[in-house]
N, C-alpha and C. Protein backbone atom coordinates (compact mmCIF):
# COMPACT_ATOMS: atom_id res chain seq x y z
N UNK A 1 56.24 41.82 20.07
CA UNK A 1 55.99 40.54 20.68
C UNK A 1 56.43 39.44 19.70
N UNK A 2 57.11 38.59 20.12
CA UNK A 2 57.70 37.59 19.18
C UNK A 2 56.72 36.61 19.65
N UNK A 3 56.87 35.47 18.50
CA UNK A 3 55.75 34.52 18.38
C UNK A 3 56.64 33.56 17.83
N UNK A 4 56.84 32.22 18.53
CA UNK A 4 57.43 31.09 18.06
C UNK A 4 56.26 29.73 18.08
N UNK A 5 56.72 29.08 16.96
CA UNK A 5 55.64 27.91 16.48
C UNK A 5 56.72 26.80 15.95
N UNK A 6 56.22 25.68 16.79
CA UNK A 6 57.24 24.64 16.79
C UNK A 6 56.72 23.44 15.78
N UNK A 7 57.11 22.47 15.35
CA UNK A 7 56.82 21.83 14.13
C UNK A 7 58.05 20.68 14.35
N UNK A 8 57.25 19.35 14.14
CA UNK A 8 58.13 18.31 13.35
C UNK A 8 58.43 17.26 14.58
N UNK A 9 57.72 17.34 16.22
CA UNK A 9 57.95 16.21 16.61
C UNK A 9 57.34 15.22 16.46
N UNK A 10 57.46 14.13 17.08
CA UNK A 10 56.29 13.15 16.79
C UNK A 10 57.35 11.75 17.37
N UNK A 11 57.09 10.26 17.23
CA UNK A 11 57.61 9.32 17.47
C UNK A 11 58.24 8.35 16.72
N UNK A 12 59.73 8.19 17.44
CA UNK A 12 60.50 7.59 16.61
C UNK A 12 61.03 6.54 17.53
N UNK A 13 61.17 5.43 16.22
CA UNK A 13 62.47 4.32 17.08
C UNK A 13 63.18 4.85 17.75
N UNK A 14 64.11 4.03 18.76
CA UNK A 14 65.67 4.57 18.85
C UNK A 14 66.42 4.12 17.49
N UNK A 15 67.46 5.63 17.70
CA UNK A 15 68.17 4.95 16.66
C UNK A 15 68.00 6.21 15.11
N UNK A 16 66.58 6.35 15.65
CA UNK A 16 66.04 7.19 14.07
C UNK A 16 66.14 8.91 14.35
N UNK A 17 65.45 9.51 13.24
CA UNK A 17 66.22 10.56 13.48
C UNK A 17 64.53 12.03 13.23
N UNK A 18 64.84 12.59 13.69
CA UNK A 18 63.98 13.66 13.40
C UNK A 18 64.30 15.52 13.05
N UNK A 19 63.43 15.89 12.54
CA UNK A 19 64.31 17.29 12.53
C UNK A 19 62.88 18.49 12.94
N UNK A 20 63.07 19.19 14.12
CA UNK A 20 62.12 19.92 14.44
C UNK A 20 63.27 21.28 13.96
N UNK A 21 61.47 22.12 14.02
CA UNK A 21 61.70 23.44 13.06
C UNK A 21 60.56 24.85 14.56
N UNK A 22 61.48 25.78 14.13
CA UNK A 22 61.24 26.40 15.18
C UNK A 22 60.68 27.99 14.60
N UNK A 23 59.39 28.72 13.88
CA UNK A 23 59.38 29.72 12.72
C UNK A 23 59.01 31.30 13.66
N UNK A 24 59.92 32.14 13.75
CA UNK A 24 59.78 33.30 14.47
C UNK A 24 59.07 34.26 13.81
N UNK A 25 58.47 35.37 14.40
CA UNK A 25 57.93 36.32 13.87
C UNK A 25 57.67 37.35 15.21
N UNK A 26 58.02 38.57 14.71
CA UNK A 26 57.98 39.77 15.62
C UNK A 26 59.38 39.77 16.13
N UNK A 27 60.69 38.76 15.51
CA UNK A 27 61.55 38.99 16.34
C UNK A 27 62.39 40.98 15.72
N UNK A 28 63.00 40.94 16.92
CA UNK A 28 64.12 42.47 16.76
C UNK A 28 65.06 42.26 16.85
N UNK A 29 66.24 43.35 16.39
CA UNK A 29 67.36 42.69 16.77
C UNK A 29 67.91 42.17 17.98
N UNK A 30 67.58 42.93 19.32
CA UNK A 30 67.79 42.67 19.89
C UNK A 30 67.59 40.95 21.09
N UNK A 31 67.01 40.09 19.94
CA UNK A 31 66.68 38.97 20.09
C UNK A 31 67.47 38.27 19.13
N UNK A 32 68.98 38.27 19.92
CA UNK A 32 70.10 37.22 18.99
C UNK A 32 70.01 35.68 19.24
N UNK A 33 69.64 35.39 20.30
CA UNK A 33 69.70 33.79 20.53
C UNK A 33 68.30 33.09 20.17
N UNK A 34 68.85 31.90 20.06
CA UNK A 34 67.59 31.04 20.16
C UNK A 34 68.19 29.35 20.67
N UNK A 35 67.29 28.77 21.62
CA UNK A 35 67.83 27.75 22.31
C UNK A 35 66.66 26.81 21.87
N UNK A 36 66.83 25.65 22.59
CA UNK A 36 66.03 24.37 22.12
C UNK A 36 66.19 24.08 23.26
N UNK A 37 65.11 23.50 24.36
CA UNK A 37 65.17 22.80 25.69
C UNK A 37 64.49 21.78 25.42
N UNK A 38 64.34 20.98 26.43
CA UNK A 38 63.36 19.91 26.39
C UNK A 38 63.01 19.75 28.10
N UNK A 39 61.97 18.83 28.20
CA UNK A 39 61.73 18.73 29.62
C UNK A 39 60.86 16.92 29.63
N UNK A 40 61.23 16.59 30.34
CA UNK A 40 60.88 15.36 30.38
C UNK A 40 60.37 14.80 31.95
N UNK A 41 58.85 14.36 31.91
CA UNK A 41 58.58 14.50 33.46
C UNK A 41 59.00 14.37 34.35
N UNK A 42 59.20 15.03 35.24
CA UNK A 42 59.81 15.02 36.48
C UNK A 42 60.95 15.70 36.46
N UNK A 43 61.67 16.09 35.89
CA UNK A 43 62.86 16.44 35.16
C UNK A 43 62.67 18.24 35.09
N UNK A 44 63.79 18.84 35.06
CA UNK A 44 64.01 20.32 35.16
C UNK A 44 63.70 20.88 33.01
N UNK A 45 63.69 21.96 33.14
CA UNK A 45 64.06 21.89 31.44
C UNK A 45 64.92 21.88 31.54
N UNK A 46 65.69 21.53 30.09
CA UNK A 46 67.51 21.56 29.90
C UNK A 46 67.47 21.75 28.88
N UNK A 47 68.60 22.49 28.69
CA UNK A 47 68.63 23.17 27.53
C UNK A 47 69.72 21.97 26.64
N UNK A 48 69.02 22.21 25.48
CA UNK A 48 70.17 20.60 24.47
C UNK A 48 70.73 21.69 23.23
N UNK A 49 70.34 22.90 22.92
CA UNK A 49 71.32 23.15 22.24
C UNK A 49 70.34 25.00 22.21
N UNK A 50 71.66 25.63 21.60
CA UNK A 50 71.28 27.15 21.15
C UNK A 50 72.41 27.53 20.36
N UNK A 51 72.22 29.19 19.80
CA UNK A 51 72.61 29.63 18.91
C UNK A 51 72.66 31.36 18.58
N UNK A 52 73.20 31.83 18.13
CA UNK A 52 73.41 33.07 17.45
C UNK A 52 72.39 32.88 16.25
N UNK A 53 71.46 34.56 16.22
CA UNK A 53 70.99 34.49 14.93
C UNK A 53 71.73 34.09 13.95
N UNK A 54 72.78 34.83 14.11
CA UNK A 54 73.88 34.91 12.84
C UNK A 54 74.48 33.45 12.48
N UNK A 55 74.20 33.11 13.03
CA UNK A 55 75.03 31.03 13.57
C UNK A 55 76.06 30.83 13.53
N UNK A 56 77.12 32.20 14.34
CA UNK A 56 78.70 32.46 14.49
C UNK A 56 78.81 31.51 15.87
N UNK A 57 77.86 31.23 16.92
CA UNK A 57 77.89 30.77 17.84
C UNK A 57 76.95 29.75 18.41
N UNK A 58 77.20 28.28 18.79
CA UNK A 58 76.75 27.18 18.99
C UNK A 58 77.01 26.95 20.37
N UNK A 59 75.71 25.80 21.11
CA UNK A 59 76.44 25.44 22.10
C UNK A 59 75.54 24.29 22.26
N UNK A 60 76.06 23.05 22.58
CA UNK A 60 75.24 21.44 22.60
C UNK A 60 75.55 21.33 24.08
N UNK A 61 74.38 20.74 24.85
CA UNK A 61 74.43 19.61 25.77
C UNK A 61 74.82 18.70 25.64
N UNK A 62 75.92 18.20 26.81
CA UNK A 62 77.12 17.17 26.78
C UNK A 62 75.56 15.49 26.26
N UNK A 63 74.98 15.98 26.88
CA UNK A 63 74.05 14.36 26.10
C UNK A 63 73.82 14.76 24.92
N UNK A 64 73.79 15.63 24.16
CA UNK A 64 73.13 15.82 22.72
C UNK A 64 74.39 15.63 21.63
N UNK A 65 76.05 16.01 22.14
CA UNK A 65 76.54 16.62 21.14
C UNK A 65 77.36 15.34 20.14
N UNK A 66 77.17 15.52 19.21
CA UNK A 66 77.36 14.66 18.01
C UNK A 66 76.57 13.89 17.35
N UNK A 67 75.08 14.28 17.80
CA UNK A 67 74.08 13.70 17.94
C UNK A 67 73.05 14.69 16.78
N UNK A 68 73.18 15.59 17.89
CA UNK A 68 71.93 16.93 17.27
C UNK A 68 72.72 17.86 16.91
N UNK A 69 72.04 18.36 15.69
CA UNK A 69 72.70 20.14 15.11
C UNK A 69 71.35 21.19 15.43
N UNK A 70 71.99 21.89 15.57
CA UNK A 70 70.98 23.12 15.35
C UNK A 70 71.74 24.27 14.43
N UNK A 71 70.65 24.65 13.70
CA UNK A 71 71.07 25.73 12.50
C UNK A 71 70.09 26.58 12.40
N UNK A 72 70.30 27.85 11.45
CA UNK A 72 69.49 28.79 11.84
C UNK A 72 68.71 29.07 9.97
N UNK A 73 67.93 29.93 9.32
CA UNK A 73 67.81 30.12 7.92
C UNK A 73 67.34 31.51 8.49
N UNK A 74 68.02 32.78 8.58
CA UNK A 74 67.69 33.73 9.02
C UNK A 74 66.29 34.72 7.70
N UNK A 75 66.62 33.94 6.16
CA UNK A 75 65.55 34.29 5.38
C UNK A 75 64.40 33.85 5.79
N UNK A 76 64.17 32.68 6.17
CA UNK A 76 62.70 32.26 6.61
C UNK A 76 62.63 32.42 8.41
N UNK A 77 63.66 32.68 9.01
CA UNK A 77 63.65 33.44 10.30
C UNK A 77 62.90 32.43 11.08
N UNK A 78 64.03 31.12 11.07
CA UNK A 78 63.43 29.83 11.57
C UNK A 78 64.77 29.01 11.81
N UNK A 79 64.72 28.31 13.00
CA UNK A 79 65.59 27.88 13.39
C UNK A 79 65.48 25.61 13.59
N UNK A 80 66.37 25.54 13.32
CA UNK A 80 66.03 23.96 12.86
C UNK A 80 67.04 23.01 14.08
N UNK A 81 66.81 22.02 14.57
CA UNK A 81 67.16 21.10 15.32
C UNK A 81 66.92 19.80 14.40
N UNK A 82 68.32 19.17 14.09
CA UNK A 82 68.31 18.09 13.82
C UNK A 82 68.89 17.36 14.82
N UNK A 83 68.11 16.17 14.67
CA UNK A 83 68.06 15.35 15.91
C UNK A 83 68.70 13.75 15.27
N UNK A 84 69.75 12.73 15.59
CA UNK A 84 69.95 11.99 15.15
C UNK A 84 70.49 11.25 15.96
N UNK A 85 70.37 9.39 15.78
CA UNK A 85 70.62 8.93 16.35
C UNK A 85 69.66 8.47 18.17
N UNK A 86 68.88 8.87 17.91
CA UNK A 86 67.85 9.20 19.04
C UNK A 86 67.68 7.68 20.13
N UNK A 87 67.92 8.89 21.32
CA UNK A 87 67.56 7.31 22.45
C UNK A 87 66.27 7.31 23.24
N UNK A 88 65.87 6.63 23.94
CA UNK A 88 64.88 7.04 24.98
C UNK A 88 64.78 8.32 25.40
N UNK A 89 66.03 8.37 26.35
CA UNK A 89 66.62 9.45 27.22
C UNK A 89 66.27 10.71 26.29
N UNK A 90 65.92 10.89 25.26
CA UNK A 90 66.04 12.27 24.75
C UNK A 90 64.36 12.38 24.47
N UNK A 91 63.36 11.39 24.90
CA UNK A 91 62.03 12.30 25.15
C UNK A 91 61.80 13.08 26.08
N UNK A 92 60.20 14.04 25.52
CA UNK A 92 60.09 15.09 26.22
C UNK A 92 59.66 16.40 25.33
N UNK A 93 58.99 16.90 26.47
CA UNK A 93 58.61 18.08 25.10
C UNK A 93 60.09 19.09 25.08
N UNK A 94 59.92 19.48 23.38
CA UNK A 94 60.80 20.22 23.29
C UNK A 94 60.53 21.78 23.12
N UNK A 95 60.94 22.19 23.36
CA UNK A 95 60.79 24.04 23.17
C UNK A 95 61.59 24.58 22.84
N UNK A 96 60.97 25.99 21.83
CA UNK A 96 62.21 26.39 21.27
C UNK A 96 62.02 28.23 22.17
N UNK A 97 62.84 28.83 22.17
CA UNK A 97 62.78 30.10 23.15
C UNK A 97 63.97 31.28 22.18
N UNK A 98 63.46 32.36 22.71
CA UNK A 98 64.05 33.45 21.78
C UNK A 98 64.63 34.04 23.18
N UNK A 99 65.86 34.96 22.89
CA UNK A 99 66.67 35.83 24.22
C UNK A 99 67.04 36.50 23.71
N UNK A 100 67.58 37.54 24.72
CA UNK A 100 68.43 39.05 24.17
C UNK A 100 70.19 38.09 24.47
N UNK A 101 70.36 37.12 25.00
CA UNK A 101 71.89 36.44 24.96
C UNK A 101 71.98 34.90 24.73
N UNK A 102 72.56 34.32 24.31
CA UNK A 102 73.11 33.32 24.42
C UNK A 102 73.56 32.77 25.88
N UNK A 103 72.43 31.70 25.70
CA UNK A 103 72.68 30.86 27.55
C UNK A 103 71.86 29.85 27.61
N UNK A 104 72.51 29.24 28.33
CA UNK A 104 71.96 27.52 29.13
C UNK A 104 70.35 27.94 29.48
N UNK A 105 70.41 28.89 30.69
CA UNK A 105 69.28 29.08 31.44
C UNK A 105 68.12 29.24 30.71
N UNK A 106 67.11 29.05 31.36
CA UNK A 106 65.96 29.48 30.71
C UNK A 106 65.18 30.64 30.93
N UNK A 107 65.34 31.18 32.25
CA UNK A 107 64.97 32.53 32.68
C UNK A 107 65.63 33.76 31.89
N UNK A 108 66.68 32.79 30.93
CA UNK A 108 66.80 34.34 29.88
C UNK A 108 66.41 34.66 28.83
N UNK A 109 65.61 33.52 28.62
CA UNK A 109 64.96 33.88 27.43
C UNK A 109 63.47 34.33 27.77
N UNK A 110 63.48 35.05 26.65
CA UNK A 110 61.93 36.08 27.44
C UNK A 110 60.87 35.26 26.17
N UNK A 111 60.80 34.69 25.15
CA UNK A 111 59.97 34.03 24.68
C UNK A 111 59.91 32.70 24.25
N UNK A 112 58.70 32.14 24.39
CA UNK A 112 58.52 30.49 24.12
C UNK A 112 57.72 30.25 23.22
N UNK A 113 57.95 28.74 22.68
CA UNK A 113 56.96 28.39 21.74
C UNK A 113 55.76 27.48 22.71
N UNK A 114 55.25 26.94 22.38
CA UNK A 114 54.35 26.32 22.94
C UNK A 114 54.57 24.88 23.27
N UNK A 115 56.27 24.09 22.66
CA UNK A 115 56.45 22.82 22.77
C UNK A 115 56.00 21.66 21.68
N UNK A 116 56.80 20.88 21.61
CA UNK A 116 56.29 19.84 20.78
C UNK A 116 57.12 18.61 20.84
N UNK A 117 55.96 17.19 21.02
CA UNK A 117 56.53 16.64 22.37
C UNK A 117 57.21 15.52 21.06
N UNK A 118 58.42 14.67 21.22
CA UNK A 118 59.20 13.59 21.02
C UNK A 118 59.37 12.46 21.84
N UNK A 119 59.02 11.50 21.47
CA UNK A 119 58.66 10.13 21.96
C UNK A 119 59.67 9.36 21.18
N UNK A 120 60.64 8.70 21.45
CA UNK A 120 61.46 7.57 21.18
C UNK A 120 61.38 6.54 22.46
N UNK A 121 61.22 5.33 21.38
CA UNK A 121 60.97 3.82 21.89
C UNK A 121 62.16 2.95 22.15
N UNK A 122 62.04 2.35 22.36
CA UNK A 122 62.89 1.49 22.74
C UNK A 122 63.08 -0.02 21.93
């Protein structure tokens, strides 16, 4: 059973920048990806970025990209979202999710963290 624990949102100007941290445990190999969604009320989740354990493979949401990185530290087996440049539009809780593939969707990932919500002002 994998266990993800999310860390580091909280409220920022626009403009400013944050970096949430995402710390796994129980993962196997067979749990190569890890994505970052967010969901913002009313709103579907969407996925703003994911990754290869290995971090051979990236993929940003057309609103996130040049904006946010995501990277992986496979020693501390924790995955990091830097967030920069931040607008309104990008509150919402964020979640980080573990999968057996690399993908947008969220029904493929079989584990979640619990969320952690980002508030940018205006």
């Amino acid at each position: 059973q994998v266990q993800l624990v999310e860390s580091g949102g909280g409220l920022v100007q626009a403009g400013g920048s944050l970096r949430l941290s995402c710390a796994a445990s129980g993962r196997t190999s067979r749990d190569i990806a890890m994505g970052w969604f967010r969901q913002a009320p009313g709103k579907e989740r969407e996925c703003v970025a994911a990754i290869s354990w290995s971090g051979d493979t990236k993929y940003y949401g057309n609103s996130v990209k040049g904006r946010f990185t995501i990277a992986t530290d496979n020693f501390k087996d924790t995955v990091y979202l830097q967030m920069s440049s931040l607008k309104p539009e990008d509150t919402g809780i964020y979640y980080c999710a573990v999968g057996g593939v690399l993908s947008t969707t969220p029904a493929r990932y079989n584990y979640w963290g619990q969320g952690t919500q980002v508030t940018v002002s205006s």
